[in-house]
PDB file of N, CA and C in Angstrom:
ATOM      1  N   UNK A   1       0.844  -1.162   0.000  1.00  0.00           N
ATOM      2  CA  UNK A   1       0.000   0.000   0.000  1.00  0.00           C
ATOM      3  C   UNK A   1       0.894   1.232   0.000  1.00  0.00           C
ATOM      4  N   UNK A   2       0.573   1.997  -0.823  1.00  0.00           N
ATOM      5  CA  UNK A   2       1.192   3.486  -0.804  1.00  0.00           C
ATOM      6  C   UNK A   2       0.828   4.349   0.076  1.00  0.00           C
ATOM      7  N   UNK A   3       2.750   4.662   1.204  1.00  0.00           N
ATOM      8  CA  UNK A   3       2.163   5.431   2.215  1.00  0.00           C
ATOM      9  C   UNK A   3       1.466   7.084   1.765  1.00  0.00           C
ATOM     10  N   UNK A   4       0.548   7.159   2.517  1.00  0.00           N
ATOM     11  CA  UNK A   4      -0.624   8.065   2.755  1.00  0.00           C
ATOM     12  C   UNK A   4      -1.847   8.218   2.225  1.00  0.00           C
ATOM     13  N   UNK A   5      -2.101   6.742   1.497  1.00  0.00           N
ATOM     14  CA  UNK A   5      -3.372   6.943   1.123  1.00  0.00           C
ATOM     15  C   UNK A   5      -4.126   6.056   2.119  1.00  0.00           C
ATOM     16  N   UNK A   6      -3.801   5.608   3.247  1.00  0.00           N
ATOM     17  CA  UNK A   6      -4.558   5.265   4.131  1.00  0.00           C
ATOM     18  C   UNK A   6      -4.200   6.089   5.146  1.00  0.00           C
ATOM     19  N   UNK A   7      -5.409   5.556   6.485  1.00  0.00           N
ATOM     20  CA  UNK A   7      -4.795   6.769   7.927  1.00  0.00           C
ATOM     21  C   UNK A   7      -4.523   5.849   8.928  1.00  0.00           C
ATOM     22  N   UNK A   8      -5.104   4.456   9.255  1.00  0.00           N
ATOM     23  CA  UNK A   8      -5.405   3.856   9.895  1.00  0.00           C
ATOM     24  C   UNK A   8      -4.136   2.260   8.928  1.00  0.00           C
ATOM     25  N   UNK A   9      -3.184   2.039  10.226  1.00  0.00           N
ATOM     26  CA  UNK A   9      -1.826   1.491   9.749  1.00  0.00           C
ATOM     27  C   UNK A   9      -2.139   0.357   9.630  1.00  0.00           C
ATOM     28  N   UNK A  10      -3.344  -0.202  10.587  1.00  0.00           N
ATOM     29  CA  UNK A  10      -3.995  -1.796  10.256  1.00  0.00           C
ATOM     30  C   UNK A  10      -4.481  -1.951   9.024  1.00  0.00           C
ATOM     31  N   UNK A  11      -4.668  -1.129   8.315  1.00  0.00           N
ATOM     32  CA  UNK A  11      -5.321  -1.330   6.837  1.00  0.00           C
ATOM     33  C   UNK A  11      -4.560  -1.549   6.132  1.00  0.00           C
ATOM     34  N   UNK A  12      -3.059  -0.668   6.380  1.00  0.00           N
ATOM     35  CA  UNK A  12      -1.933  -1.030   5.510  1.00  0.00           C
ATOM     36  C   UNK A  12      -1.355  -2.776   5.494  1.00  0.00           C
ATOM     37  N   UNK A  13      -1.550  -3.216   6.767  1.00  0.00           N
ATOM     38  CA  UNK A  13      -1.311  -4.574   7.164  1.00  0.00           C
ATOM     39  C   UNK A  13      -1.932  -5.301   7.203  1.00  0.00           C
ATOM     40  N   UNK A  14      -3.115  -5.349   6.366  1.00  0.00           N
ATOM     41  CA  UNK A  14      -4.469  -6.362   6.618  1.00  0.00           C
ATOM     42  C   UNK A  14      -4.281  -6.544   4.870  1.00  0.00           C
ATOM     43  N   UNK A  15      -4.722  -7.746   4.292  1.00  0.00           N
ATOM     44  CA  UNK A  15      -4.283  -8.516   3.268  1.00  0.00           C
ATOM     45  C   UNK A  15      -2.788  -9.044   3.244  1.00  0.00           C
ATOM     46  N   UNK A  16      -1.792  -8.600   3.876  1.00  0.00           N
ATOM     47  CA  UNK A  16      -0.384  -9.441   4.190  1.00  0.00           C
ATOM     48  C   UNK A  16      -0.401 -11.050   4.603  1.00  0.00           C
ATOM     49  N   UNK A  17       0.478 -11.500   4.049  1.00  0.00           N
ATOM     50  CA  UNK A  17       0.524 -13.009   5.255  1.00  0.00           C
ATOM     51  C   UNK A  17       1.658 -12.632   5.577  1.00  0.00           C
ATOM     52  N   UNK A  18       1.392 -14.253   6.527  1.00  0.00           N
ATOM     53  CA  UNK A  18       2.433 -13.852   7.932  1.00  0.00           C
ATOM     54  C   UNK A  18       3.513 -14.549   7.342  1.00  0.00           C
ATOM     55  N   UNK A  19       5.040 -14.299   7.714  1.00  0.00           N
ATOM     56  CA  UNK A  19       6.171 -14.489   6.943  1.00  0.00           C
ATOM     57  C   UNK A  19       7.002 -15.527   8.088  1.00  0.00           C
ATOM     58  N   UNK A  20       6.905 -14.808   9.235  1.00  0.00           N
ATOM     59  CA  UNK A  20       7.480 -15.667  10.428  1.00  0.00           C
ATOM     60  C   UNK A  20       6.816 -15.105  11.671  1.00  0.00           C
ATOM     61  N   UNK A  21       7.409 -16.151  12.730  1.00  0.00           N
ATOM     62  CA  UNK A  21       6.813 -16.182  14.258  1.00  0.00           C
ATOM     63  C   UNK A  21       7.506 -15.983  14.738  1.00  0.00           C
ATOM     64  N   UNK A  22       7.699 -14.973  15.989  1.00  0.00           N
ATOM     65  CA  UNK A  22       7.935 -15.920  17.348  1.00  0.00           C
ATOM     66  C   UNK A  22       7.929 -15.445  18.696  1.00  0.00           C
ATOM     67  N   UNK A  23       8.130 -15.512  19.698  1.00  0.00           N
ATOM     68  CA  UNK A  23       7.491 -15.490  20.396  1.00  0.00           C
ATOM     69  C   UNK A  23       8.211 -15.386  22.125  1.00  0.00           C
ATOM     70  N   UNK A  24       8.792 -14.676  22.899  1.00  0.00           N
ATOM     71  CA  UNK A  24       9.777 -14.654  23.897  1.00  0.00           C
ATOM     72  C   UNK A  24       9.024 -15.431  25.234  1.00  0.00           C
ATOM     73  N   UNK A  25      10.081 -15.346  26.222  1.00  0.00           N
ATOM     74  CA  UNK A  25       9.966 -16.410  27.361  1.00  0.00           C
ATOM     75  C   UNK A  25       8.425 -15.715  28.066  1.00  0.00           C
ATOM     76  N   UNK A  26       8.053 -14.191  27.851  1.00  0.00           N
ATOM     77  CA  UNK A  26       7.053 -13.887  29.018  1.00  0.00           C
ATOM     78  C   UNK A  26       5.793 -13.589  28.317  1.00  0.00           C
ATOM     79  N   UNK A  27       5.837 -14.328  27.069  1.00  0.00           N
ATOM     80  CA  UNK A  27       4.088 -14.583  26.184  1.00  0.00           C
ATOM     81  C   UNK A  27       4.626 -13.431  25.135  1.00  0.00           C
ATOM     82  N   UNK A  28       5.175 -13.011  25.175  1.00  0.00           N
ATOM     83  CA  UNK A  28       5.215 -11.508  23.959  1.00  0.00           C
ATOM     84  C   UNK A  28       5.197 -12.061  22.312  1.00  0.00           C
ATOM     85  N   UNK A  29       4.663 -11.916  21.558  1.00  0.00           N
ATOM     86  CA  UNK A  29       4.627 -12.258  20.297  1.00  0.00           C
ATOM     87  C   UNK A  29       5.249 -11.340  19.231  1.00  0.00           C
ATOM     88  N   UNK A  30       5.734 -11.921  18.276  1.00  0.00           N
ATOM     89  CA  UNK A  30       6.351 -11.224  16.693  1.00  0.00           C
ATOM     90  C   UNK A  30       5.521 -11.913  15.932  1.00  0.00           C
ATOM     91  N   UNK A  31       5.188 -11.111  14.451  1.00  0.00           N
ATOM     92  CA  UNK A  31       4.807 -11.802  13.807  1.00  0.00           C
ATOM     93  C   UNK A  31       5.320 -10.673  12.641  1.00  0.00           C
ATOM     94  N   UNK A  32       6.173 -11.531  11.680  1.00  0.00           N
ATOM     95  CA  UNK A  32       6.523 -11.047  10.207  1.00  0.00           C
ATOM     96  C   UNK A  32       5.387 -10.662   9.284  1.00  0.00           C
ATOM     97  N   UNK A  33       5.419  -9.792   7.957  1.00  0.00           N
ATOM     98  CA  UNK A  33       4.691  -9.795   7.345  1.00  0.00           C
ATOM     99  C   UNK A  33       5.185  -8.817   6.058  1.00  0.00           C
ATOM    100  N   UNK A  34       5.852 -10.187   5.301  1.00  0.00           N
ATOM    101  CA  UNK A  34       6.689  -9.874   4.174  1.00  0.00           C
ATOM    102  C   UNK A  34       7.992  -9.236   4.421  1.00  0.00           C
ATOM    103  N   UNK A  35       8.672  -8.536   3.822  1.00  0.00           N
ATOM    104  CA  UNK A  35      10.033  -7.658   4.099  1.00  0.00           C
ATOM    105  C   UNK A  35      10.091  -6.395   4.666  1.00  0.00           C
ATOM    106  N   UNK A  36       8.743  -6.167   5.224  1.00  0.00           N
ATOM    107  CA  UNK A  36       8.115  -4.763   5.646  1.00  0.00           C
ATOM    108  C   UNK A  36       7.661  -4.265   6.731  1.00  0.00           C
ATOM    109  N   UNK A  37       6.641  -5.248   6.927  1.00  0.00           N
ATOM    110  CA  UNK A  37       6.274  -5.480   8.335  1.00  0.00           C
ATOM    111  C   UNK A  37       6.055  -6.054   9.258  1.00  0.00           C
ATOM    112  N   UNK A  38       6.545  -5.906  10.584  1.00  0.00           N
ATOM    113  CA  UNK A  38       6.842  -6.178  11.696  1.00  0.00           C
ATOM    114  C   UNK A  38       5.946  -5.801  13.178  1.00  0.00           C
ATOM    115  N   UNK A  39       4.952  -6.625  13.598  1.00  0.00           N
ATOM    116  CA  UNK A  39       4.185  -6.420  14.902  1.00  0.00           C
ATOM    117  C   UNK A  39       4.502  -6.925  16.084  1.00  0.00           C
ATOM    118  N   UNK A  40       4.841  -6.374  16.988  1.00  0.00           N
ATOM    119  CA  UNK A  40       5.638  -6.866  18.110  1.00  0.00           C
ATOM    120  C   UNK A  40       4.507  -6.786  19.211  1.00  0.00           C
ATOM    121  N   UNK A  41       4.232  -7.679  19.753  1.00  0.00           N
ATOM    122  CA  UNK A  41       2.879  -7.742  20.976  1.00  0.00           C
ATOM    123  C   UNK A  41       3.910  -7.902  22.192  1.00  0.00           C
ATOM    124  N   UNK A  42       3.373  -7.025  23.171  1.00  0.00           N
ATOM    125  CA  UNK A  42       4.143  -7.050  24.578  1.00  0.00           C
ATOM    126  C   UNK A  42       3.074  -7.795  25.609  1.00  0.00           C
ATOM    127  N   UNK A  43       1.809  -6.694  25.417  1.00  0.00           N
ATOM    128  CA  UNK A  43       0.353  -7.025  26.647  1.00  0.00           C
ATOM    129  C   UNK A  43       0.275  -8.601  26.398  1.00  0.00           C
ATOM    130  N   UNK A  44      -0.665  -9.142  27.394  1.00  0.00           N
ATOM    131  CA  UNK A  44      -1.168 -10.271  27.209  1.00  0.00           C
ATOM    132  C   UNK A  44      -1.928 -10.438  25.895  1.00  0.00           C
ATOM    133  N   UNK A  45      -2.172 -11.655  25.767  1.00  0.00           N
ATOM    134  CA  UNK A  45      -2.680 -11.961  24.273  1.00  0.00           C
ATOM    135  C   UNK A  45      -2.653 -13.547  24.407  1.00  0.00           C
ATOM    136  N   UNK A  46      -3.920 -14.195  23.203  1.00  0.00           N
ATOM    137  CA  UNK A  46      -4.417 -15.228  23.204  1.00  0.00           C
ATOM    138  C   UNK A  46      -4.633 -15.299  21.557  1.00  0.00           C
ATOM    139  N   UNK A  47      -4.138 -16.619  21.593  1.00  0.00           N
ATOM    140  CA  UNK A  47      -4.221 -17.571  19.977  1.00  0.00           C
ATOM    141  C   UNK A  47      -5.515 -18.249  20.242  1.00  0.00           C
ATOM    142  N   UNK A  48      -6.506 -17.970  19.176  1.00  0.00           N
ATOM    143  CA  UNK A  48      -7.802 -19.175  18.884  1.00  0.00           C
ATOM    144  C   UNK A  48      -7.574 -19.930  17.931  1.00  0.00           C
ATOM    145  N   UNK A  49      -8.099 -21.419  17.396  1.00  0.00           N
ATOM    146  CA  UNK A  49      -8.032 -21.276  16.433  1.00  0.00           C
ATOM    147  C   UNK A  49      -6.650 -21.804  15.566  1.00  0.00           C
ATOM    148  N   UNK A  50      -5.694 -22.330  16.309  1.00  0.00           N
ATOM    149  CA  UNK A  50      -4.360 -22.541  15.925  1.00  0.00           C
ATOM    150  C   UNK A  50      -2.917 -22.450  16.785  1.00  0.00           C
ATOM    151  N   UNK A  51      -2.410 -22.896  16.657  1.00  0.00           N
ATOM    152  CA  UNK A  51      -0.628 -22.559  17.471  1.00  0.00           C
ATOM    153  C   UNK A  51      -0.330 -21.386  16.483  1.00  0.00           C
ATOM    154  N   UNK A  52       1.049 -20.697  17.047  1.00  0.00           N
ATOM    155  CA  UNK A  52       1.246 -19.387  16.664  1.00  0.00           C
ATOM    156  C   UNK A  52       1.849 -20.111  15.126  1.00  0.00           C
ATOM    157  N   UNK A  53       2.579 -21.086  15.262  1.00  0.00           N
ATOM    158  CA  UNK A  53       3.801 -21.104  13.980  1.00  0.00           C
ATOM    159  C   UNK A  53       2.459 -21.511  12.866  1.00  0.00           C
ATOM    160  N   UNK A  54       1.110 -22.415  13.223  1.00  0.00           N
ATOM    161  CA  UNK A  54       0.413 -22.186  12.264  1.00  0.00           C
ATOM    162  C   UNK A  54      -0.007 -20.946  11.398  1.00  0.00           C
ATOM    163  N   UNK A  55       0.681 -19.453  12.089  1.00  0.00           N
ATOM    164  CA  UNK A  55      -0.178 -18.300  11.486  1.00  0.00           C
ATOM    165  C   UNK A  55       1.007 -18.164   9.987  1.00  0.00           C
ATOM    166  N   UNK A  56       1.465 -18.758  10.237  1.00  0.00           N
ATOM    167  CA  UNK A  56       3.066 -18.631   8.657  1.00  0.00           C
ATOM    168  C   UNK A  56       1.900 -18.766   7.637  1.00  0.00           C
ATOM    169  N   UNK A  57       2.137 -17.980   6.669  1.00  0.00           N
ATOM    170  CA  UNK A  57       1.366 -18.169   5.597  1.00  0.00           C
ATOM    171  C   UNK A  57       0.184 -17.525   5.059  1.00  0.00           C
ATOM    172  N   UNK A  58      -0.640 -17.408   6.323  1.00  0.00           N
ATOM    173  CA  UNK A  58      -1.965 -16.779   6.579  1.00  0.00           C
ATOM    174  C   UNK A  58      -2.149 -15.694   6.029  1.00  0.00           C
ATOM    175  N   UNK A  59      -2.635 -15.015   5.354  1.00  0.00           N
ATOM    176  CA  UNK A  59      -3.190 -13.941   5.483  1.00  0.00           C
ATOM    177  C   UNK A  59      -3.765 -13.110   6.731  1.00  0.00           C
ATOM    178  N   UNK A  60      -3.600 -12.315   6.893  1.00  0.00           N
ATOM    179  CA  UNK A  60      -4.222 -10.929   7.580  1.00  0.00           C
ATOM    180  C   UNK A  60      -5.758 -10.634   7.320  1.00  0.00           C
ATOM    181  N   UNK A  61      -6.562 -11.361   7.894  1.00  0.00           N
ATOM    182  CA  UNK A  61      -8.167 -10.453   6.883  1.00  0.00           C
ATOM    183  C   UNK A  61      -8.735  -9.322   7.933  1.00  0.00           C
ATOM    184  N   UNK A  62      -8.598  -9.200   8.775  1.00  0.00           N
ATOM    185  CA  UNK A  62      -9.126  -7.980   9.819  1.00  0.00           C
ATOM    186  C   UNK A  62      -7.886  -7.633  11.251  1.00  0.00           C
ATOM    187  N   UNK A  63      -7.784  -6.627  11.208  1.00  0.00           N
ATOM    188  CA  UNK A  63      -7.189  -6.007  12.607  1.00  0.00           C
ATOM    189  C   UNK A  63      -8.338  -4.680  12.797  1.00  0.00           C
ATOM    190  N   UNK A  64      -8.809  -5.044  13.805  1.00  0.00           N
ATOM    191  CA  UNK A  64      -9.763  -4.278  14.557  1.00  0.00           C
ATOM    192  C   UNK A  64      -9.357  -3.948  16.021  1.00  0.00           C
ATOM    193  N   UNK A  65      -9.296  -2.201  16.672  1.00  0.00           N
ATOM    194  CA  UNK A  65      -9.755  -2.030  17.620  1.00  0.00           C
ATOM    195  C   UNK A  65     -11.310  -2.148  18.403  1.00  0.00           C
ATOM    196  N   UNK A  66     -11.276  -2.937  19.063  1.00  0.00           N
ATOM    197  CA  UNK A  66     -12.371  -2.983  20.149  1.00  0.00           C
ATOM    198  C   UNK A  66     -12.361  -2.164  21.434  1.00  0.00           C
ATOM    199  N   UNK A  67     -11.388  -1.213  21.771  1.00  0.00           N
ATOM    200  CA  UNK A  67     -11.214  -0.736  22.647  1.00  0.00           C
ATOM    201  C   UNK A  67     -10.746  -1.563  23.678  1.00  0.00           C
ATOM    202  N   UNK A  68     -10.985  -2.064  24.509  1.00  0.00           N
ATOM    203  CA  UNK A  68     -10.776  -2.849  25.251  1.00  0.00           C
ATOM    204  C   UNK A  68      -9.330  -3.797  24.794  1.00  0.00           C
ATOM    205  N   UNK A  69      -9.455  -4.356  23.298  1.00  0.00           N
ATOM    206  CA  UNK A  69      -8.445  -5.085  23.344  1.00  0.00           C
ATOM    207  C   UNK A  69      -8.377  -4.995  21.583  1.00  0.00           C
ATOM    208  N   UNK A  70      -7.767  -5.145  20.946  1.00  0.00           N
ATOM    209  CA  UNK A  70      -7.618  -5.754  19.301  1.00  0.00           C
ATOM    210  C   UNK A  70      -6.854  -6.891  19.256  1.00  0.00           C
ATOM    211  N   UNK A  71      -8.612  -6.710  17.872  1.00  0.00           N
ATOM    212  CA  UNK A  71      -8.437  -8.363  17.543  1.00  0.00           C
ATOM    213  C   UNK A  71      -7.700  -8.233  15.815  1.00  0.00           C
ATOM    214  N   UNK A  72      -7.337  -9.567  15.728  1.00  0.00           N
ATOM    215  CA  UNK A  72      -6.643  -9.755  14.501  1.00  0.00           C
ATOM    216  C   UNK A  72      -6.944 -11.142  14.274  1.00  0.00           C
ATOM    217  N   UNK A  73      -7.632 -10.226  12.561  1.00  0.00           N
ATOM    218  CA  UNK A  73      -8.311 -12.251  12.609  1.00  0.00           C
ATOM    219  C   UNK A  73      -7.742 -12.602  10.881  1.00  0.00           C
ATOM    220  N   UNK A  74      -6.870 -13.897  11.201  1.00  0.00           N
ATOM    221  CA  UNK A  74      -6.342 -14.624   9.926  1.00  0.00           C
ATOM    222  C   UNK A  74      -7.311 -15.413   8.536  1.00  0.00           C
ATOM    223  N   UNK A  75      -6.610 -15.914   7.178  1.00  0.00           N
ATOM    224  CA  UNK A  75      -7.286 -16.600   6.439  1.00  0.00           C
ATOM    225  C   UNK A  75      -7.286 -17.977   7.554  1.00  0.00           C
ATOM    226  N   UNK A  76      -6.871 -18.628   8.120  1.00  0.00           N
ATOM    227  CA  UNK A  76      -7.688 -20.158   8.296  1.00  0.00           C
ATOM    228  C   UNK A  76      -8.458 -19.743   9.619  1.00  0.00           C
ATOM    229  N   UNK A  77      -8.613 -18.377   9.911  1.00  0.00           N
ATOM    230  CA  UNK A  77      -9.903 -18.275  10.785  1.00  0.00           C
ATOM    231  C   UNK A  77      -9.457 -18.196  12.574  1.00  0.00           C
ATOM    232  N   UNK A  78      -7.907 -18.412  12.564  1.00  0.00           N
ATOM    233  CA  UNK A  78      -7.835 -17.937  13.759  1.00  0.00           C
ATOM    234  C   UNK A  78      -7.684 -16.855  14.411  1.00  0.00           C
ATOM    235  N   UNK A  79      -7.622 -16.490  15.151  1.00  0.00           N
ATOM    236  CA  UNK A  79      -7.752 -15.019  16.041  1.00  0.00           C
ATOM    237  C   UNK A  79      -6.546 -14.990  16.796  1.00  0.00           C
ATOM    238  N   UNK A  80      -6.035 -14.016  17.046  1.00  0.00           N
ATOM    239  CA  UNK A  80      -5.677 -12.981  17.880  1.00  0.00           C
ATOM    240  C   UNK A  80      -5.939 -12.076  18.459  1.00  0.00           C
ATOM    241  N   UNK A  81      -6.081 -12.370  19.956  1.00  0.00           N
ATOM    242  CA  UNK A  81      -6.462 -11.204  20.759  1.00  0.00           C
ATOM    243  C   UNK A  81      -5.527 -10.132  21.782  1.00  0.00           C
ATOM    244  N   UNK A  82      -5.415  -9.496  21.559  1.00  0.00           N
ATOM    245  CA  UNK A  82      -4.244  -8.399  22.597  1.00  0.00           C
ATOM    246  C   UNK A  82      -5.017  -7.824  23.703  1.00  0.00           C
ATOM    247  N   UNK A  83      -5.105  -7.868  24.948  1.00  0.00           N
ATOM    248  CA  UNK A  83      -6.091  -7.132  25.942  1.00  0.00           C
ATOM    249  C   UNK A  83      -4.797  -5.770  25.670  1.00  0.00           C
ATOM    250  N   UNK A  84      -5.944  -4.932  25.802  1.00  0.00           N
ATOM    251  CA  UNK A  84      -5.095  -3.386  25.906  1.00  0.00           C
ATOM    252  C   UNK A  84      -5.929  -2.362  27.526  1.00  0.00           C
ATOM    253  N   UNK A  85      -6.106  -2.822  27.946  1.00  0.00           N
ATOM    254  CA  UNK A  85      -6.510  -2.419  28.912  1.00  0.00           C
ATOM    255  C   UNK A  85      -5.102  -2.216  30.097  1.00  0.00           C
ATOM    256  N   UNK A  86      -4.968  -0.745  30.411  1.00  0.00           N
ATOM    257  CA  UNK A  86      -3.923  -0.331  31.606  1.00  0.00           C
ATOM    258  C   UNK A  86      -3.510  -1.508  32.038  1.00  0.00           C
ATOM    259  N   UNK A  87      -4.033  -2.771  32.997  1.00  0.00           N
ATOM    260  CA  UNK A  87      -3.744  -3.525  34.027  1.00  0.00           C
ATOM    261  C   UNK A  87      -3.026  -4.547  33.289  1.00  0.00           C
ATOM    262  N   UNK A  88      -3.258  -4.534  31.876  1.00  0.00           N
ATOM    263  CA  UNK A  88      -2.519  -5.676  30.831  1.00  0.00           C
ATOM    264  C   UNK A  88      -0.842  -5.112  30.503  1.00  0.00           C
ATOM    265  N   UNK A  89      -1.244  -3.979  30.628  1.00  0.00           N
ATOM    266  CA  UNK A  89       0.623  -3.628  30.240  1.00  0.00           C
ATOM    267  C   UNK A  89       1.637  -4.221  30.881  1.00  0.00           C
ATOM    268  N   UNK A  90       2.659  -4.616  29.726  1.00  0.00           N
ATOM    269  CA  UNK A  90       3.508  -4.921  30.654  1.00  0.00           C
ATOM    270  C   UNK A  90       4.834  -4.723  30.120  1.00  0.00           C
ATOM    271  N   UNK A  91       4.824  -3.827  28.729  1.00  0.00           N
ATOM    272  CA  UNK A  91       6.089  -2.966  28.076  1.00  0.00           C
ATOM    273  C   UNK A  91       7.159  -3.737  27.499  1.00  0.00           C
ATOM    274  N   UNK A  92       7.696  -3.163  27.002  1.00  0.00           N
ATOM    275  CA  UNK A  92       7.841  -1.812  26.968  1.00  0.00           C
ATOM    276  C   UNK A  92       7.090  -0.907  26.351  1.00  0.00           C
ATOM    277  N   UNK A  93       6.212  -1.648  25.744  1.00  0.00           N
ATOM    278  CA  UNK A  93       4.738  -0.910  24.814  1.00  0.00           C
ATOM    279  C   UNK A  93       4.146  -2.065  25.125  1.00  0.00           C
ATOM    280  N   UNK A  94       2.726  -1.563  24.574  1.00  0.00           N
ATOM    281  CA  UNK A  94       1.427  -2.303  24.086  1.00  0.00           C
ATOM    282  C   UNK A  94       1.886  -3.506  23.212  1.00  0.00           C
ATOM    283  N   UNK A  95       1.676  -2.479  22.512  1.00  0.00           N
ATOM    284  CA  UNK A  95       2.009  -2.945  20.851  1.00  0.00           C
ATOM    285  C   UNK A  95       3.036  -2.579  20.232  1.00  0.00           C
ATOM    286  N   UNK A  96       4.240  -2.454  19.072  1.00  0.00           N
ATOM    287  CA  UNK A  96       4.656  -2.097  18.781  1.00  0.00           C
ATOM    288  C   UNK A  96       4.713  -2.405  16.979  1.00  0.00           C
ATOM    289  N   UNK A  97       4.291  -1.514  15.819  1.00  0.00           N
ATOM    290  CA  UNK A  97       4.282  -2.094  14.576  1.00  0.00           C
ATOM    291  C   UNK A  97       5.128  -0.988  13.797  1.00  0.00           C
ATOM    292  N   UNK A  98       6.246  -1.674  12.695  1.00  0.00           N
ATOM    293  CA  UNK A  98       6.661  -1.181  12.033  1.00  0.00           C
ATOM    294  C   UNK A  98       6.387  -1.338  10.639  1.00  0.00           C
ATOM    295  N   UNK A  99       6.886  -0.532   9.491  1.00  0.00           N
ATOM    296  CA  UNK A  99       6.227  -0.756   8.400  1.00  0.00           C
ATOM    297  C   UNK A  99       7.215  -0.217   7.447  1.00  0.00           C
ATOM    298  N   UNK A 100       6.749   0.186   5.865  1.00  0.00           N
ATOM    299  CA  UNK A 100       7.207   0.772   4.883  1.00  0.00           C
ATOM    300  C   UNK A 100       7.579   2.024   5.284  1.00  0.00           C
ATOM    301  N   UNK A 101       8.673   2.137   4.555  1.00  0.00           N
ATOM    302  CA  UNK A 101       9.325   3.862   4.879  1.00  0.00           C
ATOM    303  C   UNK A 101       9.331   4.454   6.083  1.00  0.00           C
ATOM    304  N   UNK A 102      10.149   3.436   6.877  1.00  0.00           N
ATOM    305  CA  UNK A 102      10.227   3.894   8.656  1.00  0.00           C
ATOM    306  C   UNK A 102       8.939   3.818   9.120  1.00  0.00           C
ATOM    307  N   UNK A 103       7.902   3.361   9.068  1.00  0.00           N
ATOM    308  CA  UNK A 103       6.726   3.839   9.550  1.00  0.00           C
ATOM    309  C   UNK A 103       6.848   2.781  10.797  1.00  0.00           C
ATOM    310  N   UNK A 104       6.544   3.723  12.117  1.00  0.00           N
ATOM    311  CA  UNK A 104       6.455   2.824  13.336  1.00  0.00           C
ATOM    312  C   UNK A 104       4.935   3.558  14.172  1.00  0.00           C
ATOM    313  N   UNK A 105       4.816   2.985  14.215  1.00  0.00           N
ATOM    314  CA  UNK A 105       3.339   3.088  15.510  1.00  0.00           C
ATOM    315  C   UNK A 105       3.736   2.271  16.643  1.00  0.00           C
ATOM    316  N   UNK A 106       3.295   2.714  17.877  1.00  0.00           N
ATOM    317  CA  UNK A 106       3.212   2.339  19.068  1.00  0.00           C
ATOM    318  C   UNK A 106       2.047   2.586  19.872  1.00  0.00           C
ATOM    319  N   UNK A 107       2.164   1.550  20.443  1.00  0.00           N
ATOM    320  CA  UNK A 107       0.574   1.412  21.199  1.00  0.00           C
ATOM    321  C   UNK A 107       1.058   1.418  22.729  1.00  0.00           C
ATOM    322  N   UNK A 108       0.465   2.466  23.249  1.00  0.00           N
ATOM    323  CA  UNK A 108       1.623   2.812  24.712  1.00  0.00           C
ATOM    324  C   UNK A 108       0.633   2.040  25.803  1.00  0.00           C
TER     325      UNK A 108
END
């Protein structure tokens, strides 16, 4: 996607599949997505639907804020959930996503 014709960075990252996994000792998740982008989950978070290394491949079909938490839901239908709620932090961010042409967002 060509940066600035969207506003909202999940849109830029929704039709991607996932390129690689993985995943550190205190639940925190990575997930690749092509040569570009990069989502780094810190908060708690829950796989439906599959083990993480099943998400290789997948497509991206929705990343949605719910307030409370975003969800991210794959082609074979599993989910990802991030609680974003204060008491879930546990940093160094939320979230952390990088993208095309330096583009970084953080979810504090």
């Amino acid at each position: 996607m060509t940066p600035g014709t969207w506003t909202d960075p999940r849109l830029g990252l929704t039709g991607n599949a996932v390129s690689w996994v993985d995943q550190d000792d205190e639940g925190g998740i990575g997930l690749g997505f092509g040569d570009d982008w990069v989502l780094r989950v810190w908060n708690a978070n829950s796989i439906a639907g599959c083990r993480l290394d099943d998400l290789v491949g997948q497509p991206l079909v929705s990343f949605i804020d719910h307030g409370d938490f975003e969800r991210l839901e794959f082609g074979n239908g599993a989910v990802v959930t991030v609680d974003m709620r204060a008491e879930a932090f546990t940093g160094p961010e939320a979230m952390f996503l990088s993208g095309p042409d330096a583009l970084m967002i953080v979810w504090p």
